[in-house]
Each structure stands twice: as structure tokens, then as C-alpha cells.
N, C-alpha and C. Protein backbone atom coordinates (compact mmCIF):
# COMPACT_ATOMS: atom_id res chain seq x y z
N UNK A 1 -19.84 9.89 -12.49
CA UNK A 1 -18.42 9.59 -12.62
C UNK A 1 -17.64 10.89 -12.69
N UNK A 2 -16.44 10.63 -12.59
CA UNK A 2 -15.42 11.75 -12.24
C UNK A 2 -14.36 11.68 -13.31
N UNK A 3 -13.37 12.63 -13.85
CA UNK A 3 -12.33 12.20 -14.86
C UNK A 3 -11.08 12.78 -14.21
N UNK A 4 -9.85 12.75 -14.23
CA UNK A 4 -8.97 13.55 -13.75
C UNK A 4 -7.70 13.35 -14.17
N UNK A 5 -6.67 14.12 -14.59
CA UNK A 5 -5.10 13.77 -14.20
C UNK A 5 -4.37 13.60 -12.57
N UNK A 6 -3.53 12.92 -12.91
CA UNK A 6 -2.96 12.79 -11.77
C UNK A 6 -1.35 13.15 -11.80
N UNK A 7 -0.86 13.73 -10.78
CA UNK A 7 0.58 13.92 -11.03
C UNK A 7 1.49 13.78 -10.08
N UNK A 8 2.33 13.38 -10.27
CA UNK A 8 3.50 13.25 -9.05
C UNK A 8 4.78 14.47 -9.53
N UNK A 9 5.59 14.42 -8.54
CA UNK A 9 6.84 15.65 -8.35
C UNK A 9 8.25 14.92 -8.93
N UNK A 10 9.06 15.73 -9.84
CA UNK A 10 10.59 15.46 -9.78
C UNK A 10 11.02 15.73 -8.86
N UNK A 11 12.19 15.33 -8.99
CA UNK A 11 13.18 15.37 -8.15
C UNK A 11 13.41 17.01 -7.73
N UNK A 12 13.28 17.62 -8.92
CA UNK A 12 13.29 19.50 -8.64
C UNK A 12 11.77 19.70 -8.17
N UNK A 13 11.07 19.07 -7.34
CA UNK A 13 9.92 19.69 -6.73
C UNK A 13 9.11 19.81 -7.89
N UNK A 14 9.09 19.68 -9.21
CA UNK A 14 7.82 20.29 -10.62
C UNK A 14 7.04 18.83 -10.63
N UNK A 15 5.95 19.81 -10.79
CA UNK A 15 4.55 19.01 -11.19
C UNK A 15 4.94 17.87 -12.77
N UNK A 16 4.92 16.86 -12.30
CA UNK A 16 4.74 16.46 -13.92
C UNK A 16 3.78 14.86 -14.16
N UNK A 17 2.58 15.37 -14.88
CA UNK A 17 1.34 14.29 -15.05
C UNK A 17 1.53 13.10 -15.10
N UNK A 18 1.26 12.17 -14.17
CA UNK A 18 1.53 10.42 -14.53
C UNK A 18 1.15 10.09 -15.38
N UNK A 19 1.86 8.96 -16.12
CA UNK A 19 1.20 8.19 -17.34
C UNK A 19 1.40 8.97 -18.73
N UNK A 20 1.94 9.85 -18.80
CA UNK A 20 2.16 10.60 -20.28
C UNK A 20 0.94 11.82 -19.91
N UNK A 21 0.21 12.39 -19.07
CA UNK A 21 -1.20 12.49 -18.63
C UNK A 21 -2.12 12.12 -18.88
N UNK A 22 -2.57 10.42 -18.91
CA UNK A 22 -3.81 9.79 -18.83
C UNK A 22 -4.40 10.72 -18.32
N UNK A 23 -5.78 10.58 -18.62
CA UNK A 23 -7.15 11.06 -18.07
C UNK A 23 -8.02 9.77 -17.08
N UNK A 24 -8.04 9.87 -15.42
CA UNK A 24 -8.59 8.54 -15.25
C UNK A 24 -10.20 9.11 -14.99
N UNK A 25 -10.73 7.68 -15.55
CA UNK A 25 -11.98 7.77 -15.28
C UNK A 25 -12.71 7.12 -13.38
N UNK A 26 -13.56 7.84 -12.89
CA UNK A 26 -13.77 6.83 -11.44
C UNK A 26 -14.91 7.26 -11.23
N UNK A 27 -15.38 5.89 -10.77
CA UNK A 27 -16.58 6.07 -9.99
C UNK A 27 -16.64 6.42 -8.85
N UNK A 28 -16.54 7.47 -8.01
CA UNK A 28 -16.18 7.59 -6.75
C UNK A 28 -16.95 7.47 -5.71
N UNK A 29 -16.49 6.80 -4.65
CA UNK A 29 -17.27 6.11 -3.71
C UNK A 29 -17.11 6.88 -2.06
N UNK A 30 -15.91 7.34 -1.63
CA UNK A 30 -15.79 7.98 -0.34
C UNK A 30 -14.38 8.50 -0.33
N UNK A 31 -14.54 9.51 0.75
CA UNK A 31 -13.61 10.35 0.68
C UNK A 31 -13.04 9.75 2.14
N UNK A 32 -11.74 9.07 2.09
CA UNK A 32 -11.19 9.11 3.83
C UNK A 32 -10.19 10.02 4.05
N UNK A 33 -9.90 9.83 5.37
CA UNK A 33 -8.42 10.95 5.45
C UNK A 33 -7.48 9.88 5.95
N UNK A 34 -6.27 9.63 5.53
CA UNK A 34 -5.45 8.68 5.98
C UNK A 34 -4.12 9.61 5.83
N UNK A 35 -3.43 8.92 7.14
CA UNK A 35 -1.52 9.37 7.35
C UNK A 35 -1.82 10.82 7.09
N UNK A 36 -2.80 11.58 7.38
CA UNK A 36 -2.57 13.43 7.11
C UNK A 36 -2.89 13.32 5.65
N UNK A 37 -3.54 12.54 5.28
CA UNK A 37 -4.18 12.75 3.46
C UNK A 37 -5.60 12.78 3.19
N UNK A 38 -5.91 13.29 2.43
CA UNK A 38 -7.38 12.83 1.98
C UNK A 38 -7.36 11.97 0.59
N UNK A 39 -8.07 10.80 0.63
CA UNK A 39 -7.84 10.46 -0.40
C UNK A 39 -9.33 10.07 -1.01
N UNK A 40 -9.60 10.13 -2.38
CA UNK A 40 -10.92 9.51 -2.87
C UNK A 40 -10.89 8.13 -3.16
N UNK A 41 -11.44 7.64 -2.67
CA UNK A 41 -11.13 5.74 -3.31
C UNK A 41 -12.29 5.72 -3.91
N UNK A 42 -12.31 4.97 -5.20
CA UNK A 42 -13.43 4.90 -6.45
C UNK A 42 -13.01 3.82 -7.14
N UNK A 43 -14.19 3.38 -7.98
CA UNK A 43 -13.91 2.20 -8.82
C UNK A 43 -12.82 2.76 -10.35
N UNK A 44 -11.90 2.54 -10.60
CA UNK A 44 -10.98 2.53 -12.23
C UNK A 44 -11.82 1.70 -13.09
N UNK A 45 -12.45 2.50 -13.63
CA UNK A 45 -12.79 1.49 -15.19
C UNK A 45 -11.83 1.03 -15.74
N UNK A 46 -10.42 1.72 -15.94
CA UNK A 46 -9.26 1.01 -16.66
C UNK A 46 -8.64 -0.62 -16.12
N UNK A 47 -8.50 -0.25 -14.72
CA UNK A 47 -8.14 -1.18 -13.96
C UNK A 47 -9.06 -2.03 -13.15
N UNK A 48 -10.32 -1.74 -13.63
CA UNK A 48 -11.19 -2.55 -12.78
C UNK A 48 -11.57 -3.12 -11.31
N UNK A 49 -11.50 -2.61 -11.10
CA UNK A 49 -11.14 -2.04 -9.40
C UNK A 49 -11.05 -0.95 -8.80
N UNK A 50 -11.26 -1.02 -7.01
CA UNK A 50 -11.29 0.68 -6.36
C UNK A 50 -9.89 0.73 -6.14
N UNK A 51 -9.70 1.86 -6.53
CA UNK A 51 -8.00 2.55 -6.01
C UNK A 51 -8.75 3.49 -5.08
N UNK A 52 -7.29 3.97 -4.53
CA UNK A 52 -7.00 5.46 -3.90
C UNK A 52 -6.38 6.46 -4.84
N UNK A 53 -6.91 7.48 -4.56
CA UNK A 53 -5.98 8.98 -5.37
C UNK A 53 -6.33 9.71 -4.45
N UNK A 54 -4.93 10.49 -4.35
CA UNK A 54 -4.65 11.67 -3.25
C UNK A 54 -5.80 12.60 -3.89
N UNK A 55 -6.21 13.45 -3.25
CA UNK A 55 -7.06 14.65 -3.58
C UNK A 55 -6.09 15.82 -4.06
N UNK A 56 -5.19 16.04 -3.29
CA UNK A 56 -3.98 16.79 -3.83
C UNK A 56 -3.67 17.35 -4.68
N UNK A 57 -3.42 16.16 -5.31
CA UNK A 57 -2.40 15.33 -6.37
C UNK A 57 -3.59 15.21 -7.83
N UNK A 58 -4.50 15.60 -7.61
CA UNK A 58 -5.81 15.44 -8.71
C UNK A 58 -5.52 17.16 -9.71
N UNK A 59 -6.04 16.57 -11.23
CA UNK A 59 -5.41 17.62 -11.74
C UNK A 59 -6.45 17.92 -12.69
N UNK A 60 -7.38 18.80 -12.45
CA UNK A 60 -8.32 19.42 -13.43
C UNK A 60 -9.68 18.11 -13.22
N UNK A 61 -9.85 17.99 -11.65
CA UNK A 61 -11.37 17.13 -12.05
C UNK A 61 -12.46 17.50 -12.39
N UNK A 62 -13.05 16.85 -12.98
CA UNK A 62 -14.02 16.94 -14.06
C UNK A 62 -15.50 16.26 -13.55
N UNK A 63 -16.86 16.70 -13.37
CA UNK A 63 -17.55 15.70 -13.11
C UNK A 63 -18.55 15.93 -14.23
N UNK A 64 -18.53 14.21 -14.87
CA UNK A 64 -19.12 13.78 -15.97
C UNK A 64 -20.33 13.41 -15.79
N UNK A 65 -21.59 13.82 -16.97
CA UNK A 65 -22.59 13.03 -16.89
C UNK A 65 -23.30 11.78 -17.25
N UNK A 66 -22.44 11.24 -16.62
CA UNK A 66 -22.74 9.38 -16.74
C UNK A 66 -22.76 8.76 -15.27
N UNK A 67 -23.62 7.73 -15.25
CA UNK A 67 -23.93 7.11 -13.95
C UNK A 67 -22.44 6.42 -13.80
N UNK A 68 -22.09 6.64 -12.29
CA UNK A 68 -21.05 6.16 -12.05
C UNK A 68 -21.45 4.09 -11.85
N UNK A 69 -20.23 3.66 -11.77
CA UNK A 69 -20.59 2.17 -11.20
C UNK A 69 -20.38 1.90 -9.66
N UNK A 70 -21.02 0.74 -9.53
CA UNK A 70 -21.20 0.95 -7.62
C UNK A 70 -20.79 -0.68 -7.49
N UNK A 71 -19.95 -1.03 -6.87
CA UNK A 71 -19.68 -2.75 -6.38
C UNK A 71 -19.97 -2.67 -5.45
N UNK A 72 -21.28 -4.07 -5.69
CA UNK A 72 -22.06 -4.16 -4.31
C UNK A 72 -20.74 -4.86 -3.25
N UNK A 73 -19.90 -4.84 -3.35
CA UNK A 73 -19.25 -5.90 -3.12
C UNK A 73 -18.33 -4.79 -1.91
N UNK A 74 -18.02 -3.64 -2.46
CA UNK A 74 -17.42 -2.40 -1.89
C UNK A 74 -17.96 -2.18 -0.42
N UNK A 75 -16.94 -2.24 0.61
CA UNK A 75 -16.96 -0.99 1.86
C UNK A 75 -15.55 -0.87 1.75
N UNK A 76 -16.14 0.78 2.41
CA UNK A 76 -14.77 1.40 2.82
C UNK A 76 -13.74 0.35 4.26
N UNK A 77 -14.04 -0.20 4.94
CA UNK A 77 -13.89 -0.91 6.18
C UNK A 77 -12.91 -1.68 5.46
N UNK A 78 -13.65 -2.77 4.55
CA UNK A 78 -13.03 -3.91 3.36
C UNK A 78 -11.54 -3.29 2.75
N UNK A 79 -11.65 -2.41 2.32
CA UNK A 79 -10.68 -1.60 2.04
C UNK A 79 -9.62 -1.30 1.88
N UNK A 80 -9.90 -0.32 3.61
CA UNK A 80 -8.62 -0.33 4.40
C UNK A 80 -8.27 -1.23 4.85
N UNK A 81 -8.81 -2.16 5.11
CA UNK A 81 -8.42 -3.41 5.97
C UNK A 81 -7.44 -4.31 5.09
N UNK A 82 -7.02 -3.72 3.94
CA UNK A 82 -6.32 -4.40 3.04
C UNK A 82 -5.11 -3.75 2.00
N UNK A 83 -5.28 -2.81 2.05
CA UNK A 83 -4.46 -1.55 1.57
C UNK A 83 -3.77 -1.22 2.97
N UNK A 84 -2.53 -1.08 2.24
CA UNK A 84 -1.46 -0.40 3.39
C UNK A 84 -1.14 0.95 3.22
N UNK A 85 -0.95 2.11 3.60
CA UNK A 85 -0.61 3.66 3.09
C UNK A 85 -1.07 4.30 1.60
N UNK A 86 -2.62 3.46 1.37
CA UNK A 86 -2.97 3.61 0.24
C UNK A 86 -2.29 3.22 -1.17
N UNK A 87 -1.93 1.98 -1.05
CA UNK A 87 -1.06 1.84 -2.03
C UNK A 87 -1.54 0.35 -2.64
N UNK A 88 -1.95 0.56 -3.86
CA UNK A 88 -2.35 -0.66 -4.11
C UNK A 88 -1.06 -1.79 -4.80
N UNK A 89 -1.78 -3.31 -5.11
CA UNK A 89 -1.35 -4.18 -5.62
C UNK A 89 -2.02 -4.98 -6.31
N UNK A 90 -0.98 -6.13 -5.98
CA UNK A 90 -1.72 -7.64 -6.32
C UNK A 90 -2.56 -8.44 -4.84
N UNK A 91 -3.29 -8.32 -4.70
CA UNK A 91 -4.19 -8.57 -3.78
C UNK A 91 -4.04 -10.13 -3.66
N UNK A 92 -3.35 -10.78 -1.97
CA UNK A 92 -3.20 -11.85 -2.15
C UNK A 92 -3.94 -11.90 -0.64
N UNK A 93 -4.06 -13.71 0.11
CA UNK A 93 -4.03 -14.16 1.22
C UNK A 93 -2.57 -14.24 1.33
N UNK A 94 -2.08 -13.68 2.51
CA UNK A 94 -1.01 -13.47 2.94
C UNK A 94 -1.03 -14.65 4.62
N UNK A 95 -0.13 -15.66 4.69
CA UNK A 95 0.11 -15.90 6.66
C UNK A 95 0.90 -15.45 6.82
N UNK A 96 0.86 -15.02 8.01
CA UNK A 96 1.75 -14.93 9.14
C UNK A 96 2.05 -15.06 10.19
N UNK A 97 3.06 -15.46 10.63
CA UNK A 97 3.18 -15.88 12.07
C UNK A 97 3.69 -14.65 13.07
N UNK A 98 3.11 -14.42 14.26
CA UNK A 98 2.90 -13.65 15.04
C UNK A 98 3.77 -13.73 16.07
N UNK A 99 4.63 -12.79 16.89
CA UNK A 99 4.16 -12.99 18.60
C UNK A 99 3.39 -12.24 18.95
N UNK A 100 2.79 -12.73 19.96
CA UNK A 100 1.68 -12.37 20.76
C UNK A 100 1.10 -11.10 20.93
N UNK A 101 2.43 -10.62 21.47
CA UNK A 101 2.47 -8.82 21.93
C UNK A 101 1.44 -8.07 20.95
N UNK A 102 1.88 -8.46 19.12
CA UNK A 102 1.61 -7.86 18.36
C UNK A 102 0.12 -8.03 17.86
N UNK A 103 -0.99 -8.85 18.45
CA UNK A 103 -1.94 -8.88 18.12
C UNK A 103 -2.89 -7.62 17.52
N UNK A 104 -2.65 -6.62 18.50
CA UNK A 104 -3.04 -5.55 18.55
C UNK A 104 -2.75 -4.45 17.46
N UNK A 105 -1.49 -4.62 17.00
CA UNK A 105 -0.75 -4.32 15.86
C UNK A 105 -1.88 -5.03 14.46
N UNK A 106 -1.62 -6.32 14.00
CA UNK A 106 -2.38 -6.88 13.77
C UNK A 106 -3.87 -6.33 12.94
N UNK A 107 -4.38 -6.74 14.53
CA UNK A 107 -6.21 -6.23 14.19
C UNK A 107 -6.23 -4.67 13.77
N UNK A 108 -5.23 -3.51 14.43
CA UNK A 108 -5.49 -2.30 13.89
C UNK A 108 -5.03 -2.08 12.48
N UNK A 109 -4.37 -2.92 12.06
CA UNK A 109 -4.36 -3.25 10.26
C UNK A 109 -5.13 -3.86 9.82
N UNK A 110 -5.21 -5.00 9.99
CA UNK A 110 -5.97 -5.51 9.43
C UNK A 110 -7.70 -6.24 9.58
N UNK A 111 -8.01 -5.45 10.84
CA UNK A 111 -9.33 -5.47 11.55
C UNK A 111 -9.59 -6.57 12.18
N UNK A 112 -10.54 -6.85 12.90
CA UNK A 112 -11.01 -8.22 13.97
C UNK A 112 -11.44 -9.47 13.24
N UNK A 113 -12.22 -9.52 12.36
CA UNK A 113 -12.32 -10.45 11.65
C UNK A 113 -11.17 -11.46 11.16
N UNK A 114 -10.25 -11.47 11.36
CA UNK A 114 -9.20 -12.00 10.77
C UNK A 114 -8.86 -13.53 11.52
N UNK A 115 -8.63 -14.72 10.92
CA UNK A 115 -9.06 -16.15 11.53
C UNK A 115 -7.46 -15.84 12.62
N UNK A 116 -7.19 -16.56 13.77
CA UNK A 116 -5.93 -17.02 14.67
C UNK A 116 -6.15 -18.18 14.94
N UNK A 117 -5.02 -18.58 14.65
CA UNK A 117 -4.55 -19.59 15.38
C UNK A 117 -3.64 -19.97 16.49
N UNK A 118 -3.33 -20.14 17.21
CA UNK A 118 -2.73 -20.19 18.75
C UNK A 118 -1.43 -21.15 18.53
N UNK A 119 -0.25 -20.55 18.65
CA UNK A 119 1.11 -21.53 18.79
C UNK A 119 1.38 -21.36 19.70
N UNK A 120 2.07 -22.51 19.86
CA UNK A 120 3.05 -22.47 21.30
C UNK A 120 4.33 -21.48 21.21
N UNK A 121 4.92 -20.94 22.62
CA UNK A 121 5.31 -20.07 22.41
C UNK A 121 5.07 -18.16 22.14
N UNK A 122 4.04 -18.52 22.69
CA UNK A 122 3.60 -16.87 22.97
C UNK A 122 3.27 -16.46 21.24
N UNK A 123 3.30 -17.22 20.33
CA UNK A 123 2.58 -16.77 19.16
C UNK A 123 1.57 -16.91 18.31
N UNK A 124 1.22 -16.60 17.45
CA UNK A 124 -0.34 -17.03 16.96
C UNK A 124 -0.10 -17.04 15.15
N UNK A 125 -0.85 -17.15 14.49
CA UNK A 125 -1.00 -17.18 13.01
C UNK A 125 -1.92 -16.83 12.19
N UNK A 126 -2.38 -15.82 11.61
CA UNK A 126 -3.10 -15.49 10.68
C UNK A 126 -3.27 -15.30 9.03
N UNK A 127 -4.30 -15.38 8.30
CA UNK A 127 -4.38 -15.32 7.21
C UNK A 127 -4.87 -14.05 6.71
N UNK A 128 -4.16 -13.09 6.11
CA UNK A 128 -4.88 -11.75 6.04
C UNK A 128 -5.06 -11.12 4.43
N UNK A 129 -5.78 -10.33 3.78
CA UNK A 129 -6.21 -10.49 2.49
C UNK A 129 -5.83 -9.10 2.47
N UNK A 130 -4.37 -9.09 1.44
CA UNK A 130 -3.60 -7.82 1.75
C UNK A 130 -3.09 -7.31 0.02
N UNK A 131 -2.95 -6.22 0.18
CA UNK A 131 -2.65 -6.10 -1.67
C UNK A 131 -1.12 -5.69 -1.07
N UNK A 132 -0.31 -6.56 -1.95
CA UNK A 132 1.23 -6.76 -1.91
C UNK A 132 1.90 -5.49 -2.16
N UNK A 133 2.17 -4.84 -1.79
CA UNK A 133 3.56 -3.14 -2.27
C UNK A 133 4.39 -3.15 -1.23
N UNK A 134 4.93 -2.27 -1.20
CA UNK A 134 6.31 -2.11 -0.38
C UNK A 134 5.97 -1.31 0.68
N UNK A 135 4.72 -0.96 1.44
CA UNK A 135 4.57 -0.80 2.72
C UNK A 135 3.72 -1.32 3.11
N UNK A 136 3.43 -2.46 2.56
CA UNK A 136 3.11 -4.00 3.49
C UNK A 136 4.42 -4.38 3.90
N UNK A 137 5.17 -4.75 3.17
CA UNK A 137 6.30 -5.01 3.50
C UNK A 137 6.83 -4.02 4.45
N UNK A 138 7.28 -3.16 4.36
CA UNK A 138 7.37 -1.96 5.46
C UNK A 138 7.24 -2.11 6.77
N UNK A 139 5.51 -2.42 6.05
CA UNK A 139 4.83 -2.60 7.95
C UNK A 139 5.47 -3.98 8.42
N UNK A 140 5.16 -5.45 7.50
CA UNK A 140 6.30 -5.84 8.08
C UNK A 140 7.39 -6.26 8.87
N UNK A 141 8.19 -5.30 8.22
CA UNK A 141 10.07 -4.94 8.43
C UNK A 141 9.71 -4.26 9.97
N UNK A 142 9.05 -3.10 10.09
CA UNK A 142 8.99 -2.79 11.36
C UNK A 142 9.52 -2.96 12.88
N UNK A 143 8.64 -4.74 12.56
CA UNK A 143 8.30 -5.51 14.08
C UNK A 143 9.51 -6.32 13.67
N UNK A 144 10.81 -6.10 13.27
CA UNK A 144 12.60 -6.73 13.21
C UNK A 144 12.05 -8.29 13.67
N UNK A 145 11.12 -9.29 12.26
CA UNK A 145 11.11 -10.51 12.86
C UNK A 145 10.45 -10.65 13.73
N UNK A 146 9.56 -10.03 14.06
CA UNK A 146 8.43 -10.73 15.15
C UNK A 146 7.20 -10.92 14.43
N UNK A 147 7.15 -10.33 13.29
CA UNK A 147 5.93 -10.77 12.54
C UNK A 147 6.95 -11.33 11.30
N UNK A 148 6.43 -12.37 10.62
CA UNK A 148 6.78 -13.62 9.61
C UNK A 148 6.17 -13.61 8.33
N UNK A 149 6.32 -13.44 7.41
CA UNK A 149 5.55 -14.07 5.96
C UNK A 149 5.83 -15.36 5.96
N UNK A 150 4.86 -15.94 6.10
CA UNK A 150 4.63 -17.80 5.69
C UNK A 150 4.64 -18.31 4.44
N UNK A 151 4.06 -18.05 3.97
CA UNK A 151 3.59 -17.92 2.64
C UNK A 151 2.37 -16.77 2.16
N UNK A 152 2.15 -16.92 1.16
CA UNK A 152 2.71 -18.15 -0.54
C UNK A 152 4.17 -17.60 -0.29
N UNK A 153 5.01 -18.72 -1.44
CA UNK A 153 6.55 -18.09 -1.57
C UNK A 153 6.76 -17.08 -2.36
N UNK A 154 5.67 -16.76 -3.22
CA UNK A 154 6.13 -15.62 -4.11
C UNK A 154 6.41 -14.30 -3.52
N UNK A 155 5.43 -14.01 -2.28
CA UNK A 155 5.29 -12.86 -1.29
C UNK A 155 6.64 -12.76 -0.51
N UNK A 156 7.08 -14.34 -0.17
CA UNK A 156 8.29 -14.23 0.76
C UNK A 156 9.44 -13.77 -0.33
N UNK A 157 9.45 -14.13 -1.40
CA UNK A 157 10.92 -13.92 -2.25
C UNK A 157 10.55 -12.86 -2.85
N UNK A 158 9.33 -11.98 -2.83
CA UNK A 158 9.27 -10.56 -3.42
C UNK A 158 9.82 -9.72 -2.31
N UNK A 159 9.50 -10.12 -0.92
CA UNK A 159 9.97 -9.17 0.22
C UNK A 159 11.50 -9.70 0.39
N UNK A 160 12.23 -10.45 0.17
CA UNK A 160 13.20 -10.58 0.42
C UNK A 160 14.33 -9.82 -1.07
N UNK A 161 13.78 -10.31 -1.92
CA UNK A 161 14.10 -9.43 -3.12
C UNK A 161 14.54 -7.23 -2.47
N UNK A 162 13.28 -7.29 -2.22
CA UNK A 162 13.12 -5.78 -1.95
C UNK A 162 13.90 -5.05 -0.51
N UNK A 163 14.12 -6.48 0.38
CA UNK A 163 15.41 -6.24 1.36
C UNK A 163 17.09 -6.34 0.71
N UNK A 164 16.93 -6.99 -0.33
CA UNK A 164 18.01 -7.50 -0.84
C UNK A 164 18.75 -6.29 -1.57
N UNK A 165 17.42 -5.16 -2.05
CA UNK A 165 17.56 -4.61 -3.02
C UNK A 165 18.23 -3.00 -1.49
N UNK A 166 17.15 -3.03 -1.04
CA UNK A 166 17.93 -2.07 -0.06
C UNK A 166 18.94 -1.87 0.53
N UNK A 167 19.58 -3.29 1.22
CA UNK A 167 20.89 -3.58 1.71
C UNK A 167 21.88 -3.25 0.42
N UNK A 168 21.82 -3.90 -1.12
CA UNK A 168 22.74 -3.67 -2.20
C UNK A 168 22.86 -2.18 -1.95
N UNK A 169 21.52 -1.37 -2.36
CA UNK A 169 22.02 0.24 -3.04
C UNK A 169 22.60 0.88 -1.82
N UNK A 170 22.56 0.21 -0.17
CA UNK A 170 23.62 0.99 1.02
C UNK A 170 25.08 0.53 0.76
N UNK A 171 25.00 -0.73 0.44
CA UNK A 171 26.32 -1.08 0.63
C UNK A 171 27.20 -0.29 -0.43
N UNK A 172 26.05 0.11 -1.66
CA UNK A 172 27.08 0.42 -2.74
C UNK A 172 27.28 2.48 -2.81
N UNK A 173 26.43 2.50 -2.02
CA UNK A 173 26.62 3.95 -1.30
C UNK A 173 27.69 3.85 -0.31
N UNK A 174 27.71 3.43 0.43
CA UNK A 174 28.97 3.04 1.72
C UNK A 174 30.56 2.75 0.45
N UNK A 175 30.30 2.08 -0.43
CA UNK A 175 31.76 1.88 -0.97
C UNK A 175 32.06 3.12 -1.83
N UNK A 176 30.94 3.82 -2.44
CA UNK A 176 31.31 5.28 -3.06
C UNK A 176 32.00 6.15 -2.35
N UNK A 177 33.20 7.19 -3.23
CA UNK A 177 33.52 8.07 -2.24
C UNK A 177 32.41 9.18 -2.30
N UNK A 178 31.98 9.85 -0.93
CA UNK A 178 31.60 11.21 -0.89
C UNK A 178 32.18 12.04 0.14
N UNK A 179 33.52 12.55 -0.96
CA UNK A 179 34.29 13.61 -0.37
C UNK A 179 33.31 14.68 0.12
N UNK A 180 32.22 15.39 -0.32
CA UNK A 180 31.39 16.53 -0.03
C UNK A 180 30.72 15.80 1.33
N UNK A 181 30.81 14.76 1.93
CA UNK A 181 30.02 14.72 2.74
C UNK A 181 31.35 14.32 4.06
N UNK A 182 32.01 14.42 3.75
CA UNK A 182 33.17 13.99 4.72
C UNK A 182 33.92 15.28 4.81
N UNK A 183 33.61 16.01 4.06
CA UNK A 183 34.35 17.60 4.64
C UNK A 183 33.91 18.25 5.85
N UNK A 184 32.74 17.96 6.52
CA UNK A 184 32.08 18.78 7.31
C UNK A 184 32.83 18.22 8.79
């Protein structure tokens, strides 16, 4: 097993430790490189489950002498095929309704295995086993309505929530004055 801090950046660019600086504990399982990152995905004893952590972003790792834990249950393939930009969630079955075009889109997210169903109309429908954050949604927003959340409703009114929430903080930027940006 492995121990580490982790830290993200202010707004002024400074290092400052997530969590008050927890120490996480992981069993670490593989190193991928994703979007220009490397990241370690390992089992969280805290959270019980494999995350991702940037390699980066790791702060004083530590390797401990204790047998790490291994889920037989774990591939890297499984994974990615379910994590979006490394970002975890609440891990749900997600449908969606498709057009066609986007199949391809699709399977390179969420891999071949994935059940279709054939609609009329040049579209199709799948069930895909996706952990819920905001670049699932993202991915998504993308395809402007050509890909659908079906259900469950909680997924549809969390992504609509989080459009709701984007459109508010423009509109309420658009009604602010910014004289400094209208001088130029």
C-alpha cells in the first residue's frame, strides 16, 4: 500500500492540501495516462473503492509495509469504461437515446460491450454503467441533443439542475456591470 496527500491550487496558483491534508491510504493497482495525465487508480480504504489521483498532484508518497488489497472484481478496461476525465461519482446505469452517427462516440466511451437497441429513425438506445459528475454530463452536452438521458430521473434533474446552474451564473454575469471590460 501507498499513503499520500493530495492537493489542489487557489485561485493565486498556491499549493494547498485537500481535505484539511488527509493522508490517503491506496492500494494501487495501475498507472494510465489519460487527457495528457498520468494518473494512479487504486483501491481507497476510506471510500471503498478504486479512484483516480493525478500523480502530479500527490504530495509526499509514502510506500507502506502492508499488503495492499486487490478486487478481484478490478480491470483497468472496467474502469475507464465508466469514469469520465477521471472523475469519480455515484456510479449508476445510465439510458440513452442515441442518433446513429454517434455510435462510435459511444463505444469509444464507453466500450463494445454495451447492450443497443435499434429505433426508428436513425437512432439506437443504450444502457451504460457510468459514475455521475459533471463531465459525464459534459460529454453529454457536447453532441447539442443528439445524445439523451432517459433515465433514472434523478440523473436527468441532476443534469438539468447543473445546466440550469450555468445558464443562471451567465445571465447574472451578462446583467453585472463590467466597466473594466468594456473599456478596451
Amino acid at each position: 500500500m501507498i499513503e499520500f496527500q493530495y492537493y489542489d491550487y487557489t485561485g493565486g496558483k498556491e499549493k494547498v492540501l485537500r481535505n484539511d491534508g488527509e493522508v490517503y491510504k491506496v492500494s494501487p493497482y495501475a498507472l494510465v495516462w489519460n487527457d495528457d495525465r498520468y494518473y494512479m487508480l487504486g483501491y481507497s480504504d476510506k471510500r471503498q473503492k478504486p479512484l483516480a489521483f493525478r500523480v502530479d498532484r500527490m504530495y509526499l508518497p509514502t510506500i507502506l509495509d502492508q499488503d495492499r488489497y486487490i478486487d478481484p472484481d478490478f480491470t483497468v478496461d472496467k474502469y475507464m469504461n465508466h469514469v469520465l476525465r477521471m472523475f469519480s461519482g455515484e456510479q449508476c446505469h445510465v439510458v440513452l437515446e442515441c442518433e446513429d452517427r454517434l455510435m462510435q462516440n459511444v463505444i469509444d466511451q464507453f466500450g463494445n460491450a454495451i447492450p443497443v437497441e435499434d429505433l426508428e429513425g436513425s437512432r439506437f438506445r443504450t444502457t451504460v454503467d457510468v459514475e455521475i459528475s459533471p463531465p459525464f454530463f459534459s460529454w453529454v452536452f457536447q453532441f447539442e441533443g443528439d445524445i439523451r438521458i432517459i433515465s433514472p430521473e434523478e440523473v436527468i434533474t441532476e443534469y438539468k439542475q447543473m445546466l440550469d446552474k450555468v445558464l443562471s451564473a451567465q445571465e447574472e454575469y451578462k446583467n453585472t456591470e463590467r466597466e473594466e471590460y468594456n473599456e478596451v
